[in-house]
C-alpha atoms as a PDB file:
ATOM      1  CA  UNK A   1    -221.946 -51.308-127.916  1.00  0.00           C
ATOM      2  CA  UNK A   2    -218.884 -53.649-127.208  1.00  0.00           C
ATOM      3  CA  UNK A   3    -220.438 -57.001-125.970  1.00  0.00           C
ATOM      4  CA  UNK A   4    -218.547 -57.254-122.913  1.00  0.00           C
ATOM      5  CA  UNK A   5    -217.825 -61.209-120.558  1.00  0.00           C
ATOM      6  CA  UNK A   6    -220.963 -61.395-118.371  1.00  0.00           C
ATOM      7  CA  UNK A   7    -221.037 -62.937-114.942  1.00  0.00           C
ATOM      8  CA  UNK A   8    -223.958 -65.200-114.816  1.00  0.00           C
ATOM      9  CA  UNK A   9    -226.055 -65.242-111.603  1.00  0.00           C
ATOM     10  CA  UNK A  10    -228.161 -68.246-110.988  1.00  0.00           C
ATOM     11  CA  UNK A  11    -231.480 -66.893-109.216  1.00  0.00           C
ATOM     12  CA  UNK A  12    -231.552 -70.495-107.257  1.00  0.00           C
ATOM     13  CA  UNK A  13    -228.233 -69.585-105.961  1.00  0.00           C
ATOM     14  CA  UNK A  14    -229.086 -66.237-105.233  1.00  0.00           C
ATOM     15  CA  UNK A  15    -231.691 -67.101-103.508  1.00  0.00           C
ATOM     16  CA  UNK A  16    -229.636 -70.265-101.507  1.00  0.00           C
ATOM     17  CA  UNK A  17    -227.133 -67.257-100.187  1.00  0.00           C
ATOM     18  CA  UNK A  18    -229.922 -64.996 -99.757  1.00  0.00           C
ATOM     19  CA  UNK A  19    -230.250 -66.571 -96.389  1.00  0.00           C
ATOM     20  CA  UNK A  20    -226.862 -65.100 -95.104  1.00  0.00           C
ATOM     21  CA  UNK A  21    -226.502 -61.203 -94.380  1.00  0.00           C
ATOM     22  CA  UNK A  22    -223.643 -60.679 -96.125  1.00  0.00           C
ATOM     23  CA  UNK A  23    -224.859 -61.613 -99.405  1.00  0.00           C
ATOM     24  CA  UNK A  24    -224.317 -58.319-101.039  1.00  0.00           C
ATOM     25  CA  UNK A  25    -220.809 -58.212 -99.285  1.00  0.00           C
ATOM     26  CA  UNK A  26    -219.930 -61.655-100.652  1.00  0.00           C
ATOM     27  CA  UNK A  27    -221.202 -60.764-104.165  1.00  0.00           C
ATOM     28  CA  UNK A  28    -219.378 -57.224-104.115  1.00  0.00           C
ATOM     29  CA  UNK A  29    -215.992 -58.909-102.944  1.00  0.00           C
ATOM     30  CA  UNK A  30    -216.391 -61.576-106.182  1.00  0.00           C
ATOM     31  CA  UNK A  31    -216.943 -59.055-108.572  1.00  0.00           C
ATOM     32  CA  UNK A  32    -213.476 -57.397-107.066  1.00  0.00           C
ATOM     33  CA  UNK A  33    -211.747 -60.448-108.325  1.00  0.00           C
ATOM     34  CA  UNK A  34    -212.854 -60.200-111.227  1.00  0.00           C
ATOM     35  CA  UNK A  35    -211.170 -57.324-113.560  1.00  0.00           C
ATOM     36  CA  UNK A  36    -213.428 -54.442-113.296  1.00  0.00           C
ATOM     37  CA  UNK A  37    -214.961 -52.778-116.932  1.00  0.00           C
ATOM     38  CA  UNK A  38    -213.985 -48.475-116.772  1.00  0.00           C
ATOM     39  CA  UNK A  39    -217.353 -47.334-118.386  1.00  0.00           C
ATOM     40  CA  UNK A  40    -218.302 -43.613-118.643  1.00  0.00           C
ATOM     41  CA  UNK A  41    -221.328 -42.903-116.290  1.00  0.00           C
ATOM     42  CA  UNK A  42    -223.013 -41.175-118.942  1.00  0.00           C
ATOM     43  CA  UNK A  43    -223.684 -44.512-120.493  1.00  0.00           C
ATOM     44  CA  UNK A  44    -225.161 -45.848-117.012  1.00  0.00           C
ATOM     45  CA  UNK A  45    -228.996 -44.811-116.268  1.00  0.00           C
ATOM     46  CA  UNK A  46    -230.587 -44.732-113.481  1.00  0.00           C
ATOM     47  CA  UNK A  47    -232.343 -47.957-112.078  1.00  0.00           C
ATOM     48  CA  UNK A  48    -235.251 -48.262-113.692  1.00  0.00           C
ATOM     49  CA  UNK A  49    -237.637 -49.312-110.913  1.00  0.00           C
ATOM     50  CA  UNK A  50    -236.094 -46.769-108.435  1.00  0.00           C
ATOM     51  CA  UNK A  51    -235.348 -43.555-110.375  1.00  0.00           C
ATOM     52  CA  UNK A  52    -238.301 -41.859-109.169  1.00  0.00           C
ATOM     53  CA  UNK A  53    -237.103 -42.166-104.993  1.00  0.00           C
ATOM     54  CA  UNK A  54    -235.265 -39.218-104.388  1.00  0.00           C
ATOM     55  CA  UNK A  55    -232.082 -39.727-102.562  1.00  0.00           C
ATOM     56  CA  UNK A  56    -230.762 -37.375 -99.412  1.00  0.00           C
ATOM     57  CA  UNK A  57    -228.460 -34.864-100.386  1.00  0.00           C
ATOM     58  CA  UNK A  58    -225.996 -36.066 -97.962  1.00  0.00           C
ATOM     59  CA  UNK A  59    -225.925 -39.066 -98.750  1.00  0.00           C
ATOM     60  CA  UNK A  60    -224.504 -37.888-102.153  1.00  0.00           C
ATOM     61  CA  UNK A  61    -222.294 -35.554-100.610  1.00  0.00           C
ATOM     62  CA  UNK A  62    -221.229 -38.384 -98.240  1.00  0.00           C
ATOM     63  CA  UNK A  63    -219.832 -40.718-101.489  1.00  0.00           C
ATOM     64  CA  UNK A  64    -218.272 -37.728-102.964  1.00  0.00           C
ATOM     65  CA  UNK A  65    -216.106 -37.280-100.163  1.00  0.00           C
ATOM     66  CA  UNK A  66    -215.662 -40.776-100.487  1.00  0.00           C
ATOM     67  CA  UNK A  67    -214.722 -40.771-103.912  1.00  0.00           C
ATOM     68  CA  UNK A  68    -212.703 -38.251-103.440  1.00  0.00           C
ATOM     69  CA  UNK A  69    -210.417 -39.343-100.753  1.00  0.00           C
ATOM     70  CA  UNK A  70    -210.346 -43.350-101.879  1.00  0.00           C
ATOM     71  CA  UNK A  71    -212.033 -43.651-105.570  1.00  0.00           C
ATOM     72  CA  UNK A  72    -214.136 -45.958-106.589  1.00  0.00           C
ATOM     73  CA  UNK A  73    -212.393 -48.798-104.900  1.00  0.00           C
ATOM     74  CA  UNK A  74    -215.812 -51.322-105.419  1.00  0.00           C
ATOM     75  CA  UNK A  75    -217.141 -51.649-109.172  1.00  0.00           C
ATOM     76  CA  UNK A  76    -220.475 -50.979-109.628  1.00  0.00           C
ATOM     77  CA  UNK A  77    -222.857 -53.449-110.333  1.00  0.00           C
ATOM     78  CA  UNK A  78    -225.005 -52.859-113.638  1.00  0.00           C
ATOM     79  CA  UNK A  79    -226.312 -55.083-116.409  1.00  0.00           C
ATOM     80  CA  UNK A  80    -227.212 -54.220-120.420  1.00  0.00           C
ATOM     81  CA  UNK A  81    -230.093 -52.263-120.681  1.00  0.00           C
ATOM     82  CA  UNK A  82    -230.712 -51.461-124.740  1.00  0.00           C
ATOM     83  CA  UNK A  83    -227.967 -49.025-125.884  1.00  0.00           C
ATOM     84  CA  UNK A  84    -226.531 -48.470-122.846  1.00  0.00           C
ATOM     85  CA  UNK A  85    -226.384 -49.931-119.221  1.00  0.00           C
ATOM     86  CA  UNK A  86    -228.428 -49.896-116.067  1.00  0.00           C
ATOM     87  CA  UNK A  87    -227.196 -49.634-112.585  1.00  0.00           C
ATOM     88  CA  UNK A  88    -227.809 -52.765-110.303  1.00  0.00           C
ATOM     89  CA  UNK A  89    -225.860 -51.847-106.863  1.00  0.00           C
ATOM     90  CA  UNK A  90    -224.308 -48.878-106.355  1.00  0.00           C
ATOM     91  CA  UNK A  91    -226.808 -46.359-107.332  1.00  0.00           C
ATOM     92  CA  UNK A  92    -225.902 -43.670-104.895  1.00  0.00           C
ATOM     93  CA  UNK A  93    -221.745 -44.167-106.329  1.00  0.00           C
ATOM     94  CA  UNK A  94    -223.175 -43.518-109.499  1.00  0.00           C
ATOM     95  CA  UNK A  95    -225.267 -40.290-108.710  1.00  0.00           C
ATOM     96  CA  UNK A  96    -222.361 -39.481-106.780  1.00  0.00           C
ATOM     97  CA  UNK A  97    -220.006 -39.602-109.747  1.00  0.00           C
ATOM     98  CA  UNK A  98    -222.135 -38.076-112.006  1.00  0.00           C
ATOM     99  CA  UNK A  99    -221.980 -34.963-110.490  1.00  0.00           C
ATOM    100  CA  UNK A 100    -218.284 -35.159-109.616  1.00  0.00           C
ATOM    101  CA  UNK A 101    -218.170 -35.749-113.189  1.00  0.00           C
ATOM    102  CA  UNK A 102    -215.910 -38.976-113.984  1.00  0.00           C
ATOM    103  CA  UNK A 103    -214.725 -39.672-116.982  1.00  0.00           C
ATOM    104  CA  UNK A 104    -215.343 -43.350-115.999  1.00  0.00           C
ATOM    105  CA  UNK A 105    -215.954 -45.776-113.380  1.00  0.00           C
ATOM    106  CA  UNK A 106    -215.244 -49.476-112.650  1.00  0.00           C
ATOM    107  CA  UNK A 107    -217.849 -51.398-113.184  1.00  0.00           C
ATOM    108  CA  UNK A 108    -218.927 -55.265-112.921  1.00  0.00           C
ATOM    109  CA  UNK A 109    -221.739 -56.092-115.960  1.00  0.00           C
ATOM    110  CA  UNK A 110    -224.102 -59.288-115.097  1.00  0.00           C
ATOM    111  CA  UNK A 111    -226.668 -60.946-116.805  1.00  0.00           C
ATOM    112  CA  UNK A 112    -229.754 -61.075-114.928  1.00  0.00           C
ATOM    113  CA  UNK A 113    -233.780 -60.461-115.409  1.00  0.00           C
ATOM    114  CA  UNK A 114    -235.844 -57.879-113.466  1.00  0.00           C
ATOM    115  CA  UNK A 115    -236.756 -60.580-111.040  1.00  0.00           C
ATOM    116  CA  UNK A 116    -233.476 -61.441-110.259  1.00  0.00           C
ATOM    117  CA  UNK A 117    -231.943 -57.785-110.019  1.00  0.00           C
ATOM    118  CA  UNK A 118    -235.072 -57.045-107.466  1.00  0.00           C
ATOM    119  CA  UNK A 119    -234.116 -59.543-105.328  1.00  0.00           C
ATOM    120  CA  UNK A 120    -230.690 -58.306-105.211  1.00  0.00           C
ATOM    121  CA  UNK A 121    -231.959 -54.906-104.639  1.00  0.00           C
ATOM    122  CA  UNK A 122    -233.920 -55.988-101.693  1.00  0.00           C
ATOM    123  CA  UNK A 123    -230.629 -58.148 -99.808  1.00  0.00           C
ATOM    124  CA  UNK A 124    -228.513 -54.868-100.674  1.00  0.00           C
ATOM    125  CA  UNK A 125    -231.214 -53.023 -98.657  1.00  0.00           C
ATOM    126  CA  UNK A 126    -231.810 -54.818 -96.226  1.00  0.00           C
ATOM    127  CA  UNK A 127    -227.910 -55.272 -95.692  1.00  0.00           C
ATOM    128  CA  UNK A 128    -227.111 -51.361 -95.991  1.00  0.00           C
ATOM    129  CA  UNK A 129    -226.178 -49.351 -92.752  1.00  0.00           C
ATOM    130  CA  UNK A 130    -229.009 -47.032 -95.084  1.00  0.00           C
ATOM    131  CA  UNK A 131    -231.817 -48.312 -95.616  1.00  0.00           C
ATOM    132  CA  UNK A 132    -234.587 -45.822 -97.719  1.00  0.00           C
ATOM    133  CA  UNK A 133    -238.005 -47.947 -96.938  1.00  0.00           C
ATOM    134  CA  UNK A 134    -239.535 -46.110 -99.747  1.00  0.00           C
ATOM    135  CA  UNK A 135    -237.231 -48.324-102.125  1.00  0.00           C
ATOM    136  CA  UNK A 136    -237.964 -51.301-100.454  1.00  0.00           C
ATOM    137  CA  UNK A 137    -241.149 -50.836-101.037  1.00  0.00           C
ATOM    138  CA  UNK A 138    -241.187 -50.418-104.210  1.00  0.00           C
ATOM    139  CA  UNK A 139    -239.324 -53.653-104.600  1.00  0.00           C
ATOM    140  CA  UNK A 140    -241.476 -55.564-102.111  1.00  0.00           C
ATOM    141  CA  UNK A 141    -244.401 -54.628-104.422  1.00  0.00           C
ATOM    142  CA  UNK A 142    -242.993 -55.618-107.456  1.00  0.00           C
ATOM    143  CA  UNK A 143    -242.227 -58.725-106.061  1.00  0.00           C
ATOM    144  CA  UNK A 144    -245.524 -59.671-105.174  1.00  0.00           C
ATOM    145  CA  UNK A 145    -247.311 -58.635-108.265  1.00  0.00           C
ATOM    146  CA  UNK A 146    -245.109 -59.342-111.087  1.00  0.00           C
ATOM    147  CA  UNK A 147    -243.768 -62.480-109.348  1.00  0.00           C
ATOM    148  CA  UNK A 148    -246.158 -63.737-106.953  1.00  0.00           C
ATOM    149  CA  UNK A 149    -243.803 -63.278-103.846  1.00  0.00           C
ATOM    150  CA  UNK A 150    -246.257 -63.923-100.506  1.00  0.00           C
ATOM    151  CA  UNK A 151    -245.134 -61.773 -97.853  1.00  0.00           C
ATOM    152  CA  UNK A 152    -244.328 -64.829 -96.149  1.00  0.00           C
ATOM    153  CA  UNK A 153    -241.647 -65.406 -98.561  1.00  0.00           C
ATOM    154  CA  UNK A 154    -240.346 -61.938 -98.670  1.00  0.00           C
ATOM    155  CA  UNK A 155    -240.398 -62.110 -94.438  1.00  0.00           C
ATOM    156  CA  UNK A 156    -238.065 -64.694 -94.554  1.00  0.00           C
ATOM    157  CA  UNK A 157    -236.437 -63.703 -97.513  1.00  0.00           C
ATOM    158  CA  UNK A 158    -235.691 -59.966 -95.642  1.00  0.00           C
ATOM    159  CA  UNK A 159    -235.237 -61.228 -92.212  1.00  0.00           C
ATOM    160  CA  UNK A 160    -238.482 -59.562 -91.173  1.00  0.00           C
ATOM    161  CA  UNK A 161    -242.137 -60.297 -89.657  1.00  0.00           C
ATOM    162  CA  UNK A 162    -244.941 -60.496 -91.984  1.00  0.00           C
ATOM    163  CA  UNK A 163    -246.696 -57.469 -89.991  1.00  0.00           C
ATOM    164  CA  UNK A 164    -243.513 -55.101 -90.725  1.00  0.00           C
ATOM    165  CA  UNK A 165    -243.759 -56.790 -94.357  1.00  0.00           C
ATOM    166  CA  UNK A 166    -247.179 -55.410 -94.638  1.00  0.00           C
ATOM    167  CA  UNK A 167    -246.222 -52.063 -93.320  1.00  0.00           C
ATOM    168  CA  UNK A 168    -243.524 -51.844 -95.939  1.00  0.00           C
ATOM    169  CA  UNK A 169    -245.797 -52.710 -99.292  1.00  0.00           C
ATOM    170  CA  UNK A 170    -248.387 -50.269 -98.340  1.00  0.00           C
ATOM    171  CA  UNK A 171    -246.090 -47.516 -97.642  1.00  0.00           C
ATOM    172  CA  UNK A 172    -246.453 -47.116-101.599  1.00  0.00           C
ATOM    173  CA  UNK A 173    -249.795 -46.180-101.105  1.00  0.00           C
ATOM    174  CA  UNK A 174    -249.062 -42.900 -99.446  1.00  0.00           C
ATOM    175  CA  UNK A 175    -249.111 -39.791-101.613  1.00  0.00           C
ATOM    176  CA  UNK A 176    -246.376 -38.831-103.577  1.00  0.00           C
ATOM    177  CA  UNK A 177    -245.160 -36.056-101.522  1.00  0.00           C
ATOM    178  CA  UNK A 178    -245.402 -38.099 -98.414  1.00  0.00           C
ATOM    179  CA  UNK A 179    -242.997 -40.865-100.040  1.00  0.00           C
ATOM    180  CA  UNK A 180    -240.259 -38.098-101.152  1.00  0.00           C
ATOM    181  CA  UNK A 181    -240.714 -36.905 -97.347  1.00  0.00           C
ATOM    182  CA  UNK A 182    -239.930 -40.398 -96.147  1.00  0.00           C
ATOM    183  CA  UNK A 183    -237.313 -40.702 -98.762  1.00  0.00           C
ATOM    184  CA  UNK A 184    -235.233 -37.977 -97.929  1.00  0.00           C
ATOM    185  CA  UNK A 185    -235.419 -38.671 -94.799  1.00  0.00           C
ATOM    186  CA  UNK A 186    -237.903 -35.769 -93.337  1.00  0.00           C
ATOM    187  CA  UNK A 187    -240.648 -38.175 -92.378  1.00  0.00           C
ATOM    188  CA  UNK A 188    -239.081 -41.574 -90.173  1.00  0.00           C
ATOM    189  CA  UNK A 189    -240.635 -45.157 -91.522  1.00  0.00           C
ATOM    190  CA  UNK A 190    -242.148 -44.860 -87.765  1.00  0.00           C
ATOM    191  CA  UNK A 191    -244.041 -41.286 -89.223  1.00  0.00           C
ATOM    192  CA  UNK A 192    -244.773 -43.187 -92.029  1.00  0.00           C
ATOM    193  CA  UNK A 193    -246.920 -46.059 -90.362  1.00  0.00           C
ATOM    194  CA  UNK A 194    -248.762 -43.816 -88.422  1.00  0.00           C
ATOM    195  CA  UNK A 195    -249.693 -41.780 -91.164  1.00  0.00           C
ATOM    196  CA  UNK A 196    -250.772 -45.615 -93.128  1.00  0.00           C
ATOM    197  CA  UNK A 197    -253.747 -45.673 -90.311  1.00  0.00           C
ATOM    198  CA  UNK A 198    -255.927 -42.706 -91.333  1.00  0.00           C
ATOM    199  CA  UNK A 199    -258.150 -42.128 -94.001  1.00  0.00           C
ATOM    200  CA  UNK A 200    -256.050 -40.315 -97.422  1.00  0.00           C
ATOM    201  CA  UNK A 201    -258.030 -36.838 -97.217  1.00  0.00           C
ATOM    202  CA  UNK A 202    -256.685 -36.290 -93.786  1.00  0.00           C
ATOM    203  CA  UNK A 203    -252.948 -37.612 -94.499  1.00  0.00           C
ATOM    204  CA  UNK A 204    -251.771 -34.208 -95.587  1.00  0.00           C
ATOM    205  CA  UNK A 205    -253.435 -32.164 -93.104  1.00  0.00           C
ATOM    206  CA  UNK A 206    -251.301 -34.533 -90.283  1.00  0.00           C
ATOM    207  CA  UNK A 207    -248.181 -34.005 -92.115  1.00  0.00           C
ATOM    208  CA  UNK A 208    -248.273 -30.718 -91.612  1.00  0.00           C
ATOM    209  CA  UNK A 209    -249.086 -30.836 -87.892  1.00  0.00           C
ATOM    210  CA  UNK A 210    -246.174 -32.939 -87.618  1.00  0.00           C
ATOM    211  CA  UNK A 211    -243.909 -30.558 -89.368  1.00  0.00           C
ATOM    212  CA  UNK A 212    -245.762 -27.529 -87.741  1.00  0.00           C
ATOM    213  CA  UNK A 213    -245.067 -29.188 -83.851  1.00  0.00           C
ATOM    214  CA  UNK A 214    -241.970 -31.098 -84.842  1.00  0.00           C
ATOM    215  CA  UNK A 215    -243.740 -34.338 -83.757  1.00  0.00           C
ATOM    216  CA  UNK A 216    -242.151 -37.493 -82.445  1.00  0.00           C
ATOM    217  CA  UNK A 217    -243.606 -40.973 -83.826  1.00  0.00           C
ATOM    218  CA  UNK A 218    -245.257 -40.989 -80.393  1.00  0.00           C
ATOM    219  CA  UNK A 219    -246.464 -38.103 -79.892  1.00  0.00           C
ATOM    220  CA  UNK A 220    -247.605 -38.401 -83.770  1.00  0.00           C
ATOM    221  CA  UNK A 221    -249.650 -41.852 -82.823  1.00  0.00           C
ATOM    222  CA  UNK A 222    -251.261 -39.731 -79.792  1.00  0.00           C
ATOM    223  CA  UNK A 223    -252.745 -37.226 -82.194  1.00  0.00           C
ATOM    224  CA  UNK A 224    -253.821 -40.043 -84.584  1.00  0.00           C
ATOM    225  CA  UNK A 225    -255.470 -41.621 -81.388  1.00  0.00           C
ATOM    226  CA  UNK A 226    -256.871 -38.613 -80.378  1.00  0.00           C
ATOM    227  CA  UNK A 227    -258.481 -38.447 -84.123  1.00  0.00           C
ATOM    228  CA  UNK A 228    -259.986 -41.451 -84.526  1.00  0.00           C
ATOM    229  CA  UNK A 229    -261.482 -41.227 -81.140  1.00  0.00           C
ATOM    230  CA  UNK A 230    -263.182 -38.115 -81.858  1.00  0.00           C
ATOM    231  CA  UNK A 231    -264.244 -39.683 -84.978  1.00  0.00           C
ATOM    232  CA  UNK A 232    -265.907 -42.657 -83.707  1.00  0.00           C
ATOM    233  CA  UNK A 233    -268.396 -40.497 -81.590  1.00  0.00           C
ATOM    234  CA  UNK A 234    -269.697 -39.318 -84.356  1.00  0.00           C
ATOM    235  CA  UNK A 235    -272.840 -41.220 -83.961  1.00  0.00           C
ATOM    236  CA  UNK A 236    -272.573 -40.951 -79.947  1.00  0.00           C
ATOM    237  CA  UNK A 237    -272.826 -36.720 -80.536  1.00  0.00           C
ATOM    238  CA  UNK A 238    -275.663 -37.537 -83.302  1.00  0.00           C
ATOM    239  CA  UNK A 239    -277.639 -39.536 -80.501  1.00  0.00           C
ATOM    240  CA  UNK A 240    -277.392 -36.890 -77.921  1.00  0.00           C
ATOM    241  CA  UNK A 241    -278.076 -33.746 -80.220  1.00  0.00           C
ATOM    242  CA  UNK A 242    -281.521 -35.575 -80.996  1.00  0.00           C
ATOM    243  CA  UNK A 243    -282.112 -36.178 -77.552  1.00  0.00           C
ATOM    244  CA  UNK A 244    -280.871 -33.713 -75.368  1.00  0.00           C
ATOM    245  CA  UNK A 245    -281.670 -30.612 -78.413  1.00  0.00           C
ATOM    246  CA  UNK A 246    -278.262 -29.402 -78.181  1.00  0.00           C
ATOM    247  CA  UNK A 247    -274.906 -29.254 -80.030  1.00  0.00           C
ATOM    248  CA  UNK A 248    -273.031 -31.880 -78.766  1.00  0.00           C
ATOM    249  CA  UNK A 249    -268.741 -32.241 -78.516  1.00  0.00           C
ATOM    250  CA  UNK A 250    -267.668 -35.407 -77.377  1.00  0.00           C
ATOM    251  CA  UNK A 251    -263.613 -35.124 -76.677  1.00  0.00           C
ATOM    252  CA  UNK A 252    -260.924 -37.847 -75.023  1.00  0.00           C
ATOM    253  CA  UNK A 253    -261.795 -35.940 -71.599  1.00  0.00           C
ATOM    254  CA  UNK A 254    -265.229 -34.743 -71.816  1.00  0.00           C
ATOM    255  CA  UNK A 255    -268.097 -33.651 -73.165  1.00  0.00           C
ATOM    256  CA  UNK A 256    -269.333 -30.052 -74.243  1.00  0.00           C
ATOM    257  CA  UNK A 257    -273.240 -29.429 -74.533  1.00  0.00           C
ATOM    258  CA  UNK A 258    -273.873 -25.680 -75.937  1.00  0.00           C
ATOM    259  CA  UNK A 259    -277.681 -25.291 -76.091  1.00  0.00           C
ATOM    260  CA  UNK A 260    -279.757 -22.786 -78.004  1.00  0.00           C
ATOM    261  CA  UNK A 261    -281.933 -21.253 -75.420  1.00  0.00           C
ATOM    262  CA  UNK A 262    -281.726 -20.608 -71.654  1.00  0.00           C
ATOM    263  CA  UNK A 263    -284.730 -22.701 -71.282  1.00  0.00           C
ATOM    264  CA  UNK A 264    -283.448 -25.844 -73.236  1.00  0.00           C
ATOM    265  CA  UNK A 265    -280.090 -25.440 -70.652  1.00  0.00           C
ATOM    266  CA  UNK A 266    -282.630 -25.555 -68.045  1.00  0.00           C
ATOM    267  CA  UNK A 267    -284.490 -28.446 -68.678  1.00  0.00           C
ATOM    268  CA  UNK A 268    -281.690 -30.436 -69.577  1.00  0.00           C
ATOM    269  CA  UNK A 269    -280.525 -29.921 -65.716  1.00  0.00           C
ATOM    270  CA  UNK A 270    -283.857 -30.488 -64.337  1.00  0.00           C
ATOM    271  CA  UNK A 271    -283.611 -33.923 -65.978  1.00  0.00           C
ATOM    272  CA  UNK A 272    -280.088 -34.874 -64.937  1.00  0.00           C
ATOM    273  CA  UNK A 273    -281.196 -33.684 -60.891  1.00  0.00           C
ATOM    274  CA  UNK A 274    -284.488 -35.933 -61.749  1.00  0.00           C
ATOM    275  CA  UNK A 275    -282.532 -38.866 -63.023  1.00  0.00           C
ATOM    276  CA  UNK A 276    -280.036 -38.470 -60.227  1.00  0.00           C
ATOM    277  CA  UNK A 277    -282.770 -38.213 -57.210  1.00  0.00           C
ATOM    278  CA  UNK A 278    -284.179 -42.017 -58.177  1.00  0.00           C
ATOM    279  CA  UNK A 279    -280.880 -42.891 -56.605  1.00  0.00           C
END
């Protein structure tokens, strides 16, 4: 491969102008100054840490009209990755132009480390009009374990508080399927922090009342309440089986006693009209 000029990026002043919103904006309109590489997109992979999140289809669709009508006006962003290259910014361009099929594209080469690439990831995220949560995620978490980023530093880093910080490294922990949901768009980050309240063996179950009754994030968190309500009187409807000698179904508005015999029923009521007559 040609070795091509390289635009250094110091990660101290990355981070210094990470502060601003428009740091992707004001990186993206440098690199314009700077006469743009044509590089087939064959020889551009995916991003490494992010070619598992599937993208919307319309988004795609969306920067092929784009292409279409005004080209690939911005360069994409990518850096040396072995043989070939690796794409920085721009990722949904590229996709996008891979399946218009361009001969080549403008692109921008830098030189920077994983580190420094995620935190450029995370400002073009959190600067985007889209934002997929399931990305930033995944570069939240990298963050923190292969660079010992605190939440507190990626809260101020992203503009956010630590609790929605939270929220966003353990939406990784959601299964698989749930992730490409929230990816593509089907499940809302609001779905998704709902779902990050309940125990895992349940988690698919509620997806598919959610899909099954079209659920809002509210009404979504009233089912989850309802859930964990019912779960917690567990021990309540253990109590009063033992007691009482009945099945017992504690709900949000009542409680359901089915007994076994007509003369358990019976003495059950003679007990409550007992109780009651001390008053």
């Amino acid at each position: 491969m040609k070795k091509d000029k390289l635009v250094d990026i110091s990660l101290s002043k990355l981070l210094k102008r990470f502060a601003n919103t428009d740091v992707i904006a004001n990186m993206e309109k440098e690199y314009r100054q700077i006469k743009p590489l044509f590089i087939s997109p064959k020889l551009i992979d995916d991003n490494g840490y992010l070619k598992k999140v599937k993208l919307n289809e319309q988004l795609i669709c969306d920067s092929l009209i784009s292409i279409k009508e005004k080209g690939l006006n911005t360069p994409l962003i990518i850096r040396p990755k072995k043989d070939h290259y690796e794409i920085v910014l721009g990722r949904k361009r590229l996709i996008a132009a891979k399946k218009f099929k361009l001969e080549s594209v403008p692109c921008a080469i830098i030189n920077v480390d994983d580190e420094e690439m995620l935190v450029m990831l995370a400002a073009d995220i959190r600067d985007s009009n889209y934002s997929n949560m399931v990305e930033l995620s995944i570069v939240c978490n990298r963050l923190t374990k292969d660079y010992k980023y605190t939440q507190k530093d990626i809260a101020k880093l992203l503009h956010q508080s630590r609790s929605q910080i939270t929220n966003i490294i353990r939406l990784f922990n959601l299964p698989e399927t749930v992730l490409a949901d929230v990816s593509l768009g089907k499940l809302s980050f609001g779905h998704a922090k709902c779902l990050l309240t309940l125990p895992d063996e349940v988690i698919n179950d509620t997806v598919a009342e959610i899909y099954k009754h079209n659920l809002s994030v509210r009404s979504t968190e009233k089912m989850i309440y309802d859930f964990k309500n019912h779960t917690n009187y567990k021990k309540t409807e253990q109590y009063l089986r033992d007691f009482v000698n009945a099945d017992v179904n504690i709900s949000k508005n009542g409680i359901q006693f089915s007994f076994k015999t007509e003369q358990d029923k019976n003495q059950f009521i003679k007990q409550i009209i007992d109780k009651t007559k001390k008053y």
